[in-house]
Every structure is written in C-alpha cells, then in structure tokens.
C-alpha atoms as a PDB file:
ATOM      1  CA  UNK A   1      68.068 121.125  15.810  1.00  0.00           C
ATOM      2  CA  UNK A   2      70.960 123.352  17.780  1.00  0.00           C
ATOM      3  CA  UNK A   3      68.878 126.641  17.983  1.00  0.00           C
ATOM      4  CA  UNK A   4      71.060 130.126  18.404  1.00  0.00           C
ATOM      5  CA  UNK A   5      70.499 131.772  21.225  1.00  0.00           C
ATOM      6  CA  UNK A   6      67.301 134.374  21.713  1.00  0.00           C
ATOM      7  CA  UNK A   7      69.071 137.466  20.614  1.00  0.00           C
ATOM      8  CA  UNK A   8      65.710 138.918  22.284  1.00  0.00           C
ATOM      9  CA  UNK A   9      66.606 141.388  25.150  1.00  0.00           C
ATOM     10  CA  UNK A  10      64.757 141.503  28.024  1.00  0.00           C
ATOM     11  CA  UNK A  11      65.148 144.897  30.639  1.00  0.00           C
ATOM     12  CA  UNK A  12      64.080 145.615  33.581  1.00  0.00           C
ATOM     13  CA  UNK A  13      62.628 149.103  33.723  1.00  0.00           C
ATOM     14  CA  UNK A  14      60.877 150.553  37.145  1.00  0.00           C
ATOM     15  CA  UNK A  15      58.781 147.570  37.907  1.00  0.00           C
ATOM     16  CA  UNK A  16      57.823 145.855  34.396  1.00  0.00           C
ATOM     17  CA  UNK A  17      60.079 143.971  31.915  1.00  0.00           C
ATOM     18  CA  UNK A  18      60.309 144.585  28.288  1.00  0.00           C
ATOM     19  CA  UNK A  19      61.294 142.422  25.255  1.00  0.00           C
ATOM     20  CA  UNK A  20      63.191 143.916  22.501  1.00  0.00           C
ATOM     21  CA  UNK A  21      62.513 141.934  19.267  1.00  0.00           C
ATOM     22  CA  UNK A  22      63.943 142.394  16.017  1.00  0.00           C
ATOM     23  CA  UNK A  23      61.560 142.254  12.656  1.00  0.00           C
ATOM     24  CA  UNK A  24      63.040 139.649  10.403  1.00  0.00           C
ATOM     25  CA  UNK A  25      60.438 139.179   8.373  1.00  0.00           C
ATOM     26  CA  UNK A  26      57.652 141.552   7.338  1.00  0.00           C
ATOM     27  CA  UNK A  27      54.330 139.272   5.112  1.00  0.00           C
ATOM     28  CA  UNK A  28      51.340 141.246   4.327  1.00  0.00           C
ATOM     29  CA  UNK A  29      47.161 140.454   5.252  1.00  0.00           C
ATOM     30  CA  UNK A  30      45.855 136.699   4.737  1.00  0.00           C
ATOM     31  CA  UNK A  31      49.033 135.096   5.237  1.00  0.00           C
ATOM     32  CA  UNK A  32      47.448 131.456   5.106  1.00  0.00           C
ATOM     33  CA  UNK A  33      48.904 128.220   6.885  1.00  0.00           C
ATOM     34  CA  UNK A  34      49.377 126.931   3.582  1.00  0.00           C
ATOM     35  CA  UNK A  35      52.422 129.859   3.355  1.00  0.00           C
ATOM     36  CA  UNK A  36      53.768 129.493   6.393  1.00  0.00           C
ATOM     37  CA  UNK A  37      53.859 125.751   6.147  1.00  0.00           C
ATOM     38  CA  UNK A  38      53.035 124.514   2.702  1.00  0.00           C
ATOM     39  CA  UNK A  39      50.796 121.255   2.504  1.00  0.00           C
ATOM     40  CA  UNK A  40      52.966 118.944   0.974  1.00  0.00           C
ATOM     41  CA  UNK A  41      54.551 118.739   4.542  1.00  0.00           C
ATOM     42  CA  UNK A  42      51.556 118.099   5.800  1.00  0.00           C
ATOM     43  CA  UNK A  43      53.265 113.949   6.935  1.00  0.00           C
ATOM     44  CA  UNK A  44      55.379 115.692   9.175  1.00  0.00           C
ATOM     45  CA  UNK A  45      53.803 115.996  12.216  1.00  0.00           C
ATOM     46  CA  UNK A  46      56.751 115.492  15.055  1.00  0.00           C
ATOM     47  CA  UNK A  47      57.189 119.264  16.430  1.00  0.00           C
ATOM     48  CA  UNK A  48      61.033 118.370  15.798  1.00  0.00           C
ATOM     49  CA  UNK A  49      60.618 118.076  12.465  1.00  0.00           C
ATOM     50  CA  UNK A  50      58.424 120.977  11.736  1.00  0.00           C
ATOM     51  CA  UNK A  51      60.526 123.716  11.996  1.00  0.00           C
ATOM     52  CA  UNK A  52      62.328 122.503   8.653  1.00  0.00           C
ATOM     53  CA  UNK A  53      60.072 123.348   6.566  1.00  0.00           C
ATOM     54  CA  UNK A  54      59.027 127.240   8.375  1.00  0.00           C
ATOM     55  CA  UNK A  55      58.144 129.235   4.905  1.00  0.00           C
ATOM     56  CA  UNK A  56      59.112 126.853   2.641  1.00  0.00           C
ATOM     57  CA  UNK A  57      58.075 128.563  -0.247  1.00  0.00           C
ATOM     58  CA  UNK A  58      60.136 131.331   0.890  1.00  0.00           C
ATOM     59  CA  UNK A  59      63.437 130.190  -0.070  1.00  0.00           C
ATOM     60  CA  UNK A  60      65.719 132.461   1.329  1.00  0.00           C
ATOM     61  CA  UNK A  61      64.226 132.768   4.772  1.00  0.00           C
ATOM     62  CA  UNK A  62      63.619 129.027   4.854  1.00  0.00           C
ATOM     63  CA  UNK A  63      67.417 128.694   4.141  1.00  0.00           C
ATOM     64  CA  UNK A  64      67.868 131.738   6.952  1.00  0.00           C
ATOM     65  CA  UNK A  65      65.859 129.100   9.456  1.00  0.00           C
ATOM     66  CA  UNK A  66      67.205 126.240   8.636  1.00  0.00           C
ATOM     67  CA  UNK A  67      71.007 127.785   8.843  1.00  0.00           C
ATOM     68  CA  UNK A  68      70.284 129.261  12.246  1.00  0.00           C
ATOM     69  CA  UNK A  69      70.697 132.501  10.828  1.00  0.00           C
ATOM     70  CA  UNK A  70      67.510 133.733  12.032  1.00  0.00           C
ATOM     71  CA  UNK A  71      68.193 134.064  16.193  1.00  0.00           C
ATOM     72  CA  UNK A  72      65.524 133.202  18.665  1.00  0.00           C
ATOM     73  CA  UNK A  73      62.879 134.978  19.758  1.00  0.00           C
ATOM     74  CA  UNK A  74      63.070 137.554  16.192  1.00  0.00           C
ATOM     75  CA  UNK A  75      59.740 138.540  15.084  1.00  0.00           C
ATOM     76  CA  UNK A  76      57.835 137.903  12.319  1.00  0.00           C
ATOM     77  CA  UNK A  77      55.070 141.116  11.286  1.00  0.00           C
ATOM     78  CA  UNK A  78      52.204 140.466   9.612  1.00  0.00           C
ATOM     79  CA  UNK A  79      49.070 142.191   8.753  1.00  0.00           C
ATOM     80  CA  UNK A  80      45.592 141.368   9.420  1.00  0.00           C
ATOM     81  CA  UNK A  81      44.318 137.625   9.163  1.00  0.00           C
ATOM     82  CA  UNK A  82      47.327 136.004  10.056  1.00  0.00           C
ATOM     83  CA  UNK A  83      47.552 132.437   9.900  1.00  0.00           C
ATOM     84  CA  UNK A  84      44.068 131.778   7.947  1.00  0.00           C
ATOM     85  CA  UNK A  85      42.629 129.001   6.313  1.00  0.00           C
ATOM     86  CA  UNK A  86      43.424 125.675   7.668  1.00  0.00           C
ATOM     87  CA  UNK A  87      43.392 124.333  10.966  1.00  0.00           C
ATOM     88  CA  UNK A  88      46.956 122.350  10.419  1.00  0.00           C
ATOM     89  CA  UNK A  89      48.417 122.937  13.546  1.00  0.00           C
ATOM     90  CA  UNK A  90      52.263 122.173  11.691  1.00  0.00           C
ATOM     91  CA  UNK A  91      52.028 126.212  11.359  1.00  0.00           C
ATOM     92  CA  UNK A  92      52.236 127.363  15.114  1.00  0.00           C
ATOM     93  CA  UNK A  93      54.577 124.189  15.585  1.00  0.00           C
ATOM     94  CA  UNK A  94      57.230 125.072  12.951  1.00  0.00           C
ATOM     95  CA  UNK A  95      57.167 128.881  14.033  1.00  0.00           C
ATOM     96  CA  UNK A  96      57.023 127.900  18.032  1.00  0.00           C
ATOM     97  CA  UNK A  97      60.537 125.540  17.077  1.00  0.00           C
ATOM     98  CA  UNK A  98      61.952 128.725  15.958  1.00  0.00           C
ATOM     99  CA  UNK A  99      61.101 130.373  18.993  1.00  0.00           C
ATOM    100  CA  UNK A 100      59.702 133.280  17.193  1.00  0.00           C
ATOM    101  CA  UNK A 101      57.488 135.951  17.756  1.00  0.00           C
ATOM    102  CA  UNK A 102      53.764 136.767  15.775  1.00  0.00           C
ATOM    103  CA  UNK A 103      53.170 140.159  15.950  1.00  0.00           C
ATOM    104  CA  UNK A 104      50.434 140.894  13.783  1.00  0.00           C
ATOM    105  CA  UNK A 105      47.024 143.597  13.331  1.00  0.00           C
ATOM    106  CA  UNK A 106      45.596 140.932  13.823  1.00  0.00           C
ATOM    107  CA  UNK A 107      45.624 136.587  13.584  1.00  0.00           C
ATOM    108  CA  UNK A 108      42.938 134.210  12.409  1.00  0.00           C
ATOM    109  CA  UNK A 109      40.555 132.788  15.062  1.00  0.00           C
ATOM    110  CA  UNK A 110      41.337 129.085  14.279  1.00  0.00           C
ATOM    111  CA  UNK A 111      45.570 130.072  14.412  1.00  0.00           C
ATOM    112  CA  UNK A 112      45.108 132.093  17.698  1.00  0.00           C
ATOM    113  CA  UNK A 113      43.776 129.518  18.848  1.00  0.00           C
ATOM    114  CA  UNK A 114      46.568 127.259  18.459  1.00  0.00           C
ATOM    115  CA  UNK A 115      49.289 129.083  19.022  1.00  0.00           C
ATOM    116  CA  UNK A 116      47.413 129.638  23.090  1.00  0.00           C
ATOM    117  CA  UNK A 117      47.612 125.689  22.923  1.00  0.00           C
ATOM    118  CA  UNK A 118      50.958 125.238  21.650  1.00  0.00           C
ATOM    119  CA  UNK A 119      52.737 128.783  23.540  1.00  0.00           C
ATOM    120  CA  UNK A 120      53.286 130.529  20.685  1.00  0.00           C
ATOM    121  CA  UNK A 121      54.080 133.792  21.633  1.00  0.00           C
ATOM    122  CA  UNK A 122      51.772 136.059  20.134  1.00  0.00           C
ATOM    123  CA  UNK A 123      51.433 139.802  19.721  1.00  0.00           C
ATOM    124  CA  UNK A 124      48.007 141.409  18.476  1.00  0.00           C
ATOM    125  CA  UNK A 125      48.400 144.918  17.782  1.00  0.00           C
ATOM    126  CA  UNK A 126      46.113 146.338  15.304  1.00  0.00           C
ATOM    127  CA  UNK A 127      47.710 149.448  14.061  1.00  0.00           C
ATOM    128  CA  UNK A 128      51.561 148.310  14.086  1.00  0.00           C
ATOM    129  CA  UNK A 129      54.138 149.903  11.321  1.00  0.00           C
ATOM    130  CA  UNK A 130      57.203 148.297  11.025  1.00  0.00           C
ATOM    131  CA  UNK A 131      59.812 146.877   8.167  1.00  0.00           C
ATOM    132  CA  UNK A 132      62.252 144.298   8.403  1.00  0.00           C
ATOM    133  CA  UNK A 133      65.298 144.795  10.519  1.00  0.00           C
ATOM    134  CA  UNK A 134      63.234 147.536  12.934  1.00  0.00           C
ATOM    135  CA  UNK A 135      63.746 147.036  16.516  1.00  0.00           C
ATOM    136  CA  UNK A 136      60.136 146.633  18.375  1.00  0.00           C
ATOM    137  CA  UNK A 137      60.135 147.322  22.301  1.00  0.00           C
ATOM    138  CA  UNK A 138      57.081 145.143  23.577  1.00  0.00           C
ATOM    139  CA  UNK A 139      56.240 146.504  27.026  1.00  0.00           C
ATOM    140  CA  UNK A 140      53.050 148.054  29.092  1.00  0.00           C
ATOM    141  CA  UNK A 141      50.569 147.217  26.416  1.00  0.00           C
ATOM    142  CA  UNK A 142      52.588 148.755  23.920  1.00  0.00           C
ATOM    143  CA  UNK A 143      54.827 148.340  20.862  1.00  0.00           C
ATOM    144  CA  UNK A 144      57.306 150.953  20.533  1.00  0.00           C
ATOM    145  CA  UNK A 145      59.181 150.835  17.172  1.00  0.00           C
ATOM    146  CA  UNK A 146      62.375 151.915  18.310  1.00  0.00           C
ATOM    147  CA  UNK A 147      63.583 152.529  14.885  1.00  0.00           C
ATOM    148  CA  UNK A 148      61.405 154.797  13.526  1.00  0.00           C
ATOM    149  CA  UNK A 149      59.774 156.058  17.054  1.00  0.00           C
ATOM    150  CA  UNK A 150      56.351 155.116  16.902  1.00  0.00           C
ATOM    151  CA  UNK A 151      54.140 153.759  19.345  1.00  0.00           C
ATOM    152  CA  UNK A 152      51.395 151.318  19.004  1.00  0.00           C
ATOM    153  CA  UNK A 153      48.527 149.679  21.277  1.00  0.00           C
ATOM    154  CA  UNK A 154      48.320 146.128  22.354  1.00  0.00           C
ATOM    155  CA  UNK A 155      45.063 144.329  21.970  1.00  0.00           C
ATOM    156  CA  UNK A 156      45.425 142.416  25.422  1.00  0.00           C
ATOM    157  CA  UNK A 157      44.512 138.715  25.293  1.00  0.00           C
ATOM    158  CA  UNK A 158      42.515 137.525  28.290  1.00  0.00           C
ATOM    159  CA  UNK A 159      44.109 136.942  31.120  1.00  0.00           C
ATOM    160  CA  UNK A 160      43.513 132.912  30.778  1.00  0.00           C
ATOM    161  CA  UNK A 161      44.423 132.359  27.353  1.00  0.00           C
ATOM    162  CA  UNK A 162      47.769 135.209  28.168  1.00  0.00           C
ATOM    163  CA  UNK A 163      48.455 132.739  31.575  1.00  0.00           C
ATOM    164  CA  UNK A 164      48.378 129.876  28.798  1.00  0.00           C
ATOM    165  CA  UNK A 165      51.052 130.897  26.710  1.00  0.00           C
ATOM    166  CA  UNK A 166      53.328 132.270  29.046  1.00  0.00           C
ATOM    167  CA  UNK A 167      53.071 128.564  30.761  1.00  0.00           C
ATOM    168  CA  UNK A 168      54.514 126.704  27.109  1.00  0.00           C
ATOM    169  CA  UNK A 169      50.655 125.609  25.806  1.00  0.00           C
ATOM    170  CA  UNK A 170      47.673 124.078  27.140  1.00  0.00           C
ATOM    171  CA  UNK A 171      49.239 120.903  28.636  1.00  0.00           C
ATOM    172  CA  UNK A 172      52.427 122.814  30.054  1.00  0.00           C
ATOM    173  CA  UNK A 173      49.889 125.187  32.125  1.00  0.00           C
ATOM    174  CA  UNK A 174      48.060 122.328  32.767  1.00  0.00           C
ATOM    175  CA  UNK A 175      50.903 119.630  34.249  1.00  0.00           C
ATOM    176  CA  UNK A 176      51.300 122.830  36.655  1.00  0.00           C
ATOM    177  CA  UNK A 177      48.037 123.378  37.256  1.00  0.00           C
ATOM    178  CA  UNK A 178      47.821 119.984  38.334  1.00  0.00           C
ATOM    179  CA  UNK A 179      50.724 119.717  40.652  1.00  0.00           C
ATOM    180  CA  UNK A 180      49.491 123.113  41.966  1.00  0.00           C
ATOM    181  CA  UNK A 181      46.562 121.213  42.893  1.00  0.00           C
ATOM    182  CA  UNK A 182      48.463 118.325  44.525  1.00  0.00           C
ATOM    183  CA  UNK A 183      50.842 120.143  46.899  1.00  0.00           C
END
C-alpha cells in the first residue's frame, strides 16, 4: 500500500521537538474494536492487509484511507474508553498501517496495551477539546489546540511502555535491546 507522506510537522523549539497533527477524525466515548475494525475481517490477520478495512463501517473515511487521502501521521480524537471490548489486535494494526495518531481522554486497558506492543503512537490526554480539521501541537506534556487556543495536559505513559513505542513495538525495542546487549 503506497502511503502519502506524514503531513505531520515536526519543530524544533529551544531544546524539545513538537509534532503538529491534524484531527481528521473526531468518534465519541466507547469506540469499540468492533468499530474501528469490524469482525467480519476478523481472517485478515497480515498487518498489510489490515489497514483496508480501518473503519469500515465508516464509509467515507474508509474510502478517505483507502484513497490515501488521509496523510500520515493525522490524528484520530476520541473520547474516553477508546478501543474497548475485544482483544483483536487487527485494531492497533490497521490504524498503526495508517501511521496515525490516538489521541484520546482516555483508551481501554486491553487496546493500550497493544498499541505499546505494536508502536502505535498514542496520546492520553484526559480533558482534550478538539473537532475535525483542528491543528493539535503535541509538545512538553501538552496538547495545544492551535485552532481554537486551548491547552490540555498529557497523562504521561511510563517511561518503559513510552521507550516501547517510540522503538516500533515490543519486538522492535527488543531486536535493539538485544544487539545493545551484544556490542
């Protein structure tokens, strides 16, 4: 699948970076796996093939996806319990082949935990207020909304789980851990 480009922007500012993510799609509280890949998928396991079927049920953003008209690294907001009920791991996969962004209040133990194995990049920040199309400055343990001006607090993953994700997943972090070991 010939991804676009990541249309994220990331600054340098004093001495910290900052990612500049665009909302492209705003879903409310309880967003289950089952809606942000539907079961009848459930065959397709390959994390290749995944990414096809990213909201399914959501036709036009599926067919925004799937036309590359959605660029890497956009955001998607949700509310509180993101990513409940099942443990199908399809979910993180399809949204990680995007290359998007969660930025939720907050995201459902079982999905959190997946997307630290698989390197989805995550963003937990419990009093967020954004709509689709608003630009969101991620920096210093803070969302800035730079369309409407508001400013929110990260909730700060450990430090382990945080080193996880920013490695690509659980076996990414640990191939290097592992040749960091044998040098």
């Amino acid at each position: 699948m010939g991804r676009m480009k990541p249309e994220v922007r990331i600054q340098k500012r004093g001495n910290f970076y900052m990612a500049i993510k665009k909302v492209v799609l705003k879903v409310g509280d309880d967003v289950s796996t089952d809606i942000v890949y539907p079961g009848r998928f459930m065959a397709t396991v390959l994390p290749t093939e995944t990414p096809q079927f990213a909201f399914a049920d959501n036709t036009a953003f599926n067919s925004k996806l799937k036309a590359g008209g959605v660029p890497a690294g956009s955001a998607i907001l949700g509310g509180k319990n993101f990513g409940c009920g099942s443990s199908r791991e399809q979910a993180v996969s399809c949204l990680k082949g995007h290359n998007l962004t969660i930025v939720a209040r907050n995201i459902a133990r079982i999905f959190l935990q997946s997307a630290i194995n698989l390197g989805l990049d995550i963003v937990i920040c419990p009093a967020i207020e954004a709509a689709e199309g608003d630009e969101l400055e991620i920096a210093q343990g803070r969302v800035f909304n730079r369309t409407s001006g508001e400013s929110f607090a990260i909730e700060p993953l450990p430090k382990a789980r945080q080193a996880i994700i920013d490695a690509g997943g659980l076996v990414p972090y640990t191939r290097k851990l592992l040749l960091e070991t044998r040098a």
